[in-house]
N, C-alpha and C. Protein backbone atom coordinates (compact mmCIF):
# COMPACT_ATOMS: atom_id res chain seq x y z
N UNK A 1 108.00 163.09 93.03
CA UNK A 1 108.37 162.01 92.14
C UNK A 1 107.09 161.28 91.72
N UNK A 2 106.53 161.24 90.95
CA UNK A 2 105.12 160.93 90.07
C UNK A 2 105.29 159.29 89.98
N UNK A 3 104.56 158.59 90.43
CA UNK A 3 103.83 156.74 90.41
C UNK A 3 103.91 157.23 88.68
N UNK A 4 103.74 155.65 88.16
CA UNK A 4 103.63 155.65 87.39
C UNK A 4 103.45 154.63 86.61
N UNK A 5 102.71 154.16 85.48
CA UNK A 5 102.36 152.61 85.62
C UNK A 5 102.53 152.21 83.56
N UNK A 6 103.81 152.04 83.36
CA UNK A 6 104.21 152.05 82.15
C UNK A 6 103.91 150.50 81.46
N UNK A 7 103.02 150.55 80.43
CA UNK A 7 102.49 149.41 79.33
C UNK A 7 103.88 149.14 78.56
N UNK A 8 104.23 148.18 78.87
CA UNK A 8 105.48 147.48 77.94
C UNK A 8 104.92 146.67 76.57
N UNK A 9 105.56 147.09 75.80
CA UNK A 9 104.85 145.97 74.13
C UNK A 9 104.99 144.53 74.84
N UNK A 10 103.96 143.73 74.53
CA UNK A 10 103.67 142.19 74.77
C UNK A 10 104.39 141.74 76.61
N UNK A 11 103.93 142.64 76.94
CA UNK A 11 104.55 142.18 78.46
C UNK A 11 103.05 142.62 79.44
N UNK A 12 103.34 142.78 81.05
CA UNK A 12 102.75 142.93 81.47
C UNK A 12 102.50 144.59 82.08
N UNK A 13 102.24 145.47 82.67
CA UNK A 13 102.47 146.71 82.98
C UNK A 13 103.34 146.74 83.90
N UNK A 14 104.13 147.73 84.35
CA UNK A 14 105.35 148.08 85.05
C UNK A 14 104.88 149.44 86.06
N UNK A 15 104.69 149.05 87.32
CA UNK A 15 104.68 150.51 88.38
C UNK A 15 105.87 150.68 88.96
N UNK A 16 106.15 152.25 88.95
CA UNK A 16 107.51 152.65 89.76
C UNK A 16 107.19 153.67 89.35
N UNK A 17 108.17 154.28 89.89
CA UNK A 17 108.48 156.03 90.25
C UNK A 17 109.54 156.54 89.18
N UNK A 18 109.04 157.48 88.44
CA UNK A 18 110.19 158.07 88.02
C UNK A 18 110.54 160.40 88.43
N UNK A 19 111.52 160.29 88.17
CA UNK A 19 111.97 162.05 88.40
C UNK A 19 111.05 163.14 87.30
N UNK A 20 111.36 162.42 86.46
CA UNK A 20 110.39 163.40 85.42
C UNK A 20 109.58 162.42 84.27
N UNK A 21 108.76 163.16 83.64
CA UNK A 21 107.84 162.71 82.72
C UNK A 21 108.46 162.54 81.69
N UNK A 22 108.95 162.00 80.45
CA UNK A 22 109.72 161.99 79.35
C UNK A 22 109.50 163.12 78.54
N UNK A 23 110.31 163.21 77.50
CA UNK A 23 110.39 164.49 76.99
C UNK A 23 109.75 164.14 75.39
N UNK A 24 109.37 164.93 74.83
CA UNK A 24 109.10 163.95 73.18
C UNK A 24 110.48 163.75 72.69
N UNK A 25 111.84 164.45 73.33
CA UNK A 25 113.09 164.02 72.59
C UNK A 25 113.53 162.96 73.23
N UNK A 26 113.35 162.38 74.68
CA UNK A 26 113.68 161.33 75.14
C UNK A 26 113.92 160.30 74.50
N UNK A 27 115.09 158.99 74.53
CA UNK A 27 114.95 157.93 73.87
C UNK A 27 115.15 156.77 74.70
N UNK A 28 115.12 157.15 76.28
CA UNK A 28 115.28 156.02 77.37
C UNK A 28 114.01 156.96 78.49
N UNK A 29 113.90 155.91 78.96
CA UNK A 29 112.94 156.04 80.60
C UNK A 29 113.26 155.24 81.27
N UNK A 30 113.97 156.13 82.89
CA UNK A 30 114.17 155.00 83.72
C UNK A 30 113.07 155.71 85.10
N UNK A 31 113.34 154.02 85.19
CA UNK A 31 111.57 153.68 86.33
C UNK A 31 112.44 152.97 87.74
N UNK A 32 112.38 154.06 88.85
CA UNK A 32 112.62 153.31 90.26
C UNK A 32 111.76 152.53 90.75
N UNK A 33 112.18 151.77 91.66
CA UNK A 33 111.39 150.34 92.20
C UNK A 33 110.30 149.85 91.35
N UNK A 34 110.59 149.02 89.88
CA UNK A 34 110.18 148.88 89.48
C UNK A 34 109.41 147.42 89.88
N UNK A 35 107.62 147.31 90.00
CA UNK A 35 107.09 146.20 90.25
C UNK A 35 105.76 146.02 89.56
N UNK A 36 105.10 145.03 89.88
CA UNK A 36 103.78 144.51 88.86
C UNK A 36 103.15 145.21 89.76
N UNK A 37 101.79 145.47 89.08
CA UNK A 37 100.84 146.36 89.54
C UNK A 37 100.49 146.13 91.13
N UNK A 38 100.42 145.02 91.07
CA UNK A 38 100.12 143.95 92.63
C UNK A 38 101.26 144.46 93.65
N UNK A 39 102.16 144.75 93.10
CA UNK A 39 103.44 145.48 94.12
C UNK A 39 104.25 144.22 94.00
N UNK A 40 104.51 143.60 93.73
CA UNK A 40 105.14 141.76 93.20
C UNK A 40 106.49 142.07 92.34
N UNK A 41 107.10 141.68 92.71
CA UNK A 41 108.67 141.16 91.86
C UNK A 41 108.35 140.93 90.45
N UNK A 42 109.16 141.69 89.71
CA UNK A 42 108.94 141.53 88.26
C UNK A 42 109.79 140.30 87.96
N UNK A 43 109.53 138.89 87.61
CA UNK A 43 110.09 137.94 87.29
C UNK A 43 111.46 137.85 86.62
N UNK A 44 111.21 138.57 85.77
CA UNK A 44 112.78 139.16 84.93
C UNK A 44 113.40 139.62 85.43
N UNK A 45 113.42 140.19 86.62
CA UNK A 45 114.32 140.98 87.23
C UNK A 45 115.15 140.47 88.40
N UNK A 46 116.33 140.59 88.76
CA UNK A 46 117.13 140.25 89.86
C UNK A 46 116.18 140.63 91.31
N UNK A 47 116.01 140.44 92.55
CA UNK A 47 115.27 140.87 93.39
C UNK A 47 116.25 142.09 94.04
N UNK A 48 117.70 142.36 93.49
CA UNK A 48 118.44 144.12 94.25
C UNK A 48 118.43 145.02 93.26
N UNK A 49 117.77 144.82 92.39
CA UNK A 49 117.45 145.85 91.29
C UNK A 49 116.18 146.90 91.58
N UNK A 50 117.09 148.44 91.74
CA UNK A 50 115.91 148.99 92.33
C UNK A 50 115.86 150.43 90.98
N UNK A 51 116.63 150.27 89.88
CA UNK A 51 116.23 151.04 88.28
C UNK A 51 116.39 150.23 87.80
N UNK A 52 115.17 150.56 86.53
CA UNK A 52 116.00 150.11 85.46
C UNK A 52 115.23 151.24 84.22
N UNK A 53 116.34 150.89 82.60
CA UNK A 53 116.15 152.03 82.20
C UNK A 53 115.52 151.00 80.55
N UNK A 54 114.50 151.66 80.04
CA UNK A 54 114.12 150.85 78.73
C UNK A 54 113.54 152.04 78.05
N UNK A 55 114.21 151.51 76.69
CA UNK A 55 113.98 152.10 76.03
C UNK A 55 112.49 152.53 75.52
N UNK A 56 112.06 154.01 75.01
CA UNK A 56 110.86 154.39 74.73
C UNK A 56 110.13 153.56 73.53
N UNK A 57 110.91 153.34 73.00
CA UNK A 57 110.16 152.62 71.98
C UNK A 57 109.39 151.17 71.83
N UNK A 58 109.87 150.14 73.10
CA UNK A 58 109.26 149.42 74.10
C UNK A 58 107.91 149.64 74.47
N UNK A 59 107.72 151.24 74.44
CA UNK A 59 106.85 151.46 75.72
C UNK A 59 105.11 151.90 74.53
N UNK A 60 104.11 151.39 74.85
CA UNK A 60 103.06 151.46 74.14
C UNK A 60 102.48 152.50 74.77
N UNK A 61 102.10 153.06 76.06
CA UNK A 61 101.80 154.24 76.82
C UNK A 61 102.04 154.26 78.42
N UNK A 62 101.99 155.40 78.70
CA UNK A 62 102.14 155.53 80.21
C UNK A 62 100.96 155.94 81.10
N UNK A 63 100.86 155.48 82.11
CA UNK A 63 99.79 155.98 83.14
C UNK A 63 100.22 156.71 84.34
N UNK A 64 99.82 158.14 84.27
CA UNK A 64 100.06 158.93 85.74
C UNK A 64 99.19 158.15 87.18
N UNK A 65 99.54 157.61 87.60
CA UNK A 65 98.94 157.44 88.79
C UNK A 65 98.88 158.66 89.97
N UNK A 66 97.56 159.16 90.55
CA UNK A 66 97.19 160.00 91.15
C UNK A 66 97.99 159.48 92.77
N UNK A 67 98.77 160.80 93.52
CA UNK A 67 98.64 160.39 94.96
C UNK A 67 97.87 161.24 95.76
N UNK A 68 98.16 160.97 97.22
CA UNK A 68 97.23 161.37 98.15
C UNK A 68 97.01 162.65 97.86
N UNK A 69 98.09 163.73 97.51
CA UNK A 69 97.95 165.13 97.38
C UNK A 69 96.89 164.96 96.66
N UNK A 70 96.60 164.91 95.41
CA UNK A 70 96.26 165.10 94.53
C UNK A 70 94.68 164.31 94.28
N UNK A 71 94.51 163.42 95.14
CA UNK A 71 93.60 162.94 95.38
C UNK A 71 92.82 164.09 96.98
N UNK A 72 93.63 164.48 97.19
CA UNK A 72 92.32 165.39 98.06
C UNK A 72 92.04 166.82 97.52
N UNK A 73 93.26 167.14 96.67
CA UNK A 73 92.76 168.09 96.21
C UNK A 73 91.36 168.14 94.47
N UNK A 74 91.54 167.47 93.96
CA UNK A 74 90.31 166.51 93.10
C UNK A 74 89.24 165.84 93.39
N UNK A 75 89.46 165.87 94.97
CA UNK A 75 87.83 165.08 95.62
C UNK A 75 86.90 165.75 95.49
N UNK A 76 85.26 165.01 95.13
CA UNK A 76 84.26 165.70 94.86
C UNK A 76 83.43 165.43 96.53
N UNK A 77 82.63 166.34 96.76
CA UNK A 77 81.80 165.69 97.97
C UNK A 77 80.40 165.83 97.70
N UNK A 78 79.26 164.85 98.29
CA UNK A 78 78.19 164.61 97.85
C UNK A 78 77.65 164.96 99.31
N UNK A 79 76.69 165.48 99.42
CA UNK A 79 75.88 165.39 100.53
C UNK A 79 74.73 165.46 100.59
């Protein structure tokens, strides 16, 4: 399930998890445990809200956030 750190038009950025990457036919994206970058309660949001789904056209771009896998397999080493 891919982090993920979605730019909302005139808002702040949004991290959560979603199942898949959108499609270019997609016209919704929904984002689990959705929170501010800080890991913080999104103000707008109820605090038992653990999806929510907004529409793509909202969305100005998305950021893959790297995890551990993927961060050791991409590590460079210096010696």
């Amino acid at each position: 399930m891919p982090t993920v750190l979605v730019h909302l038009a005139n808002e702040d950025p949004v991290l959560g998890e979603i199942d898949q990457l959108p499609n270019v036919t997609d016209t919704i994206i929904t984002i689990k445990n959705p929170r501010r970058r800080d890991g913080k309660d999104l103000h707008y949001l109820l605090a038992n809200v653990t999806e929510v789904i907004w529409p793509i056209s909202r969305i100005a771009f998305i950021e893959i956030v790297p995890g551990d896998q993927e961060e050791e397999i991409i590590g460079f080493v210096r010696e």
